[in-house]
Protein backbone atom coordinates (compact mmCIF):
# COMPACT_ATOMS: atom_id res chain seq x y z
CA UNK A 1 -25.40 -245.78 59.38
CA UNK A 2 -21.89 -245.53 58.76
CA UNK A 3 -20.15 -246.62 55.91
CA UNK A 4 -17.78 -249.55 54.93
CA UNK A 5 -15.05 -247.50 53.87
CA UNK A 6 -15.36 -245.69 57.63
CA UNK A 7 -14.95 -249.09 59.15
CA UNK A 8 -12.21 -250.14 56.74
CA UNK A 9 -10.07 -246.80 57.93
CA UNK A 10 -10.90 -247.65 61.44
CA UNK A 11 -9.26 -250.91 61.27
CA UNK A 12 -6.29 -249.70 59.29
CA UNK A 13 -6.09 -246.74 62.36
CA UNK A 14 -6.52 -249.42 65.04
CA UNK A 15 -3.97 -251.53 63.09
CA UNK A 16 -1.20 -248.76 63.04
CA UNK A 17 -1.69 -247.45 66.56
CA UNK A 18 -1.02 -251.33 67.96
CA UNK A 19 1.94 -251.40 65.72
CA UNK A 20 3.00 -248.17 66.92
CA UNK A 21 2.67 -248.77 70.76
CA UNK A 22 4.15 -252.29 70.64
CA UNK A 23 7.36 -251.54 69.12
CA UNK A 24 6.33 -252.66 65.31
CA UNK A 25 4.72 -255.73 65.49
CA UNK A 26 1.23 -257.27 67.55
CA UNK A 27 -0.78 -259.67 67.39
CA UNK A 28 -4.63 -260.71 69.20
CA UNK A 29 -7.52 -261.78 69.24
CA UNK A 30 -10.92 -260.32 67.22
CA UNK A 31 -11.84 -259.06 70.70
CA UNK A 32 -9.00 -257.33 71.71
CA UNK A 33 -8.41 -256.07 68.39
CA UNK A 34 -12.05 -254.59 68.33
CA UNK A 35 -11.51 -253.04 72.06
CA UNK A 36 -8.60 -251.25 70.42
CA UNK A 37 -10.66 -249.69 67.99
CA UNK A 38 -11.83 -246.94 70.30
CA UNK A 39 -9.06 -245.60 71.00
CA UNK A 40 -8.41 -244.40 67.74
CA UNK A 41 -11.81 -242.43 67.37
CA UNK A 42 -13.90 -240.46 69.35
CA UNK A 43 -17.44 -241.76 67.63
CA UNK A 44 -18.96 -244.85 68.76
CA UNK A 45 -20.59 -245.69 65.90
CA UNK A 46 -16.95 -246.61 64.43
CA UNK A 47 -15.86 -248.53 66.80
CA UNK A 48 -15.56 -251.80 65.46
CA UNK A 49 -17.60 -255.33 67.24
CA UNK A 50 -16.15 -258.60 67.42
CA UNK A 51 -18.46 -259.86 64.85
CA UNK A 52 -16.79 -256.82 62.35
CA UNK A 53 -13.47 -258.17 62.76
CA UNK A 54 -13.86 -261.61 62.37
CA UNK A 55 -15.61 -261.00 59.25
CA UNK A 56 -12.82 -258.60 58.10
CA UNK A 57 -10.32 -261.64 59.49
CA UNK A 58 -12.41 -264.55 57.40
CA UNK A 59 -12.28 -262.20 54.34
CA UNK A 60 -8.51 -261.95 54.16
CA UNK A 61 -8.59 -265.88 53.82
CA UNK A 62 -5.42 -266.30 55.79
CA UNK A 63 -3.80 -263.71 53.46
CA UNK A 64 -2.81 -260.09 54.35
CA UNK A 65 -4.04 -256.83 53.70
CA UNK A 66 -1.48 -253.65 53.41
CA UNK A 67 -2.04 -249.75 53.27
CA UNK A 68 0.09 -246.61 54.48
CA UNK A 69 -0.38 -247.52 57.74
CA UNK A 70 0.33 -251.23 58.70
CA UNK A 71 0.60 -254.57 56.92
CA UNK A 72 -2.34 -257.23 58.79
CA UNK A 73 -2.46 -260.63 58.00
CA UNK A 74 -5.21 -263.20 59.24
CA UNK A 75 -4.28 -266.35 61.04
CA UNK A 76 -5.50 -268.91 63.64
CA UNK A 77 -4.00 -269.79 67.08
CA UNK A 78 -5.80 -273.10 69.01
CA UNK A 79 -8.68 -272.70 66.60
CA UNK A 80 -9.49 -268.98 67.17
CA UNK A 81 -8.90 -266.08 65.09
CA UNK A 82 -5.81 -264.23 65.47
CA UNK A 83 -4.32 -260.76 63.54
CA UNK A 84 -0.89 -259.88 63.16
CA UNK A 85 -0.23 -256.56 62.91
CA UNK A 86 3.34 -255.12 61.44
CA UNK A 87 4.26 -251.79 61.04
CA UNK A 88 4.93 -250.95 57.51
CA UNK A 89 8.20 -248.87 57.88
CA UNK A 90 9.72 -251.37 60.15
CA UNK A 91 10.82 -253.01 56.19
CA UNK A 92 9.93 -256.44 57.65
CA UNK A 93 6.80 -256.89 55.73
């Protein structure tokens, strides 16, 4: 069983890598952000599910969340679950 703090760093990876490749800023689904997520490790038993992200998405509460890596905030777009992802050294946040 892996650990929250495992999953946590997985989304903070996934969130920096889609900042990265996208020129500082992204934003998707719970889906796509979840397909993203293996890309960034090797072990499948990281690799975050929908369901993982749209918990992590209802528990920022239409807030944001910032580390090292990337600043990702929770919002909604025609009802569904959206994340915007910013690159922290971009100075935009």
């Amino acid at each position: 069983m892996t650990e929250p703090l495992d999953k946590l760093e997985i989304i903070m990876k996934t969130a920096k890598m889609l900042a990265e490749e996208n020129q500082g800023e992204w934003s998707g689904d719970v889906h796509e952000f979840a397909t993203a997520s293996a890309y960034v490790t090797p072990d499948e038993r990281l690799w975050l599910t929908s369901g993982e992200v749209k918990h992590f998405h209802k528990e920022l509460k239409q807030q944001a969340f910032i580390s090292e890596y990337a600043y990702v905030s929770a919002s909604y777009a025609n009802g569904e679950p959206l994340l915007v992802v910013s690159d922290v050294d971009s100075g935009e946040v």
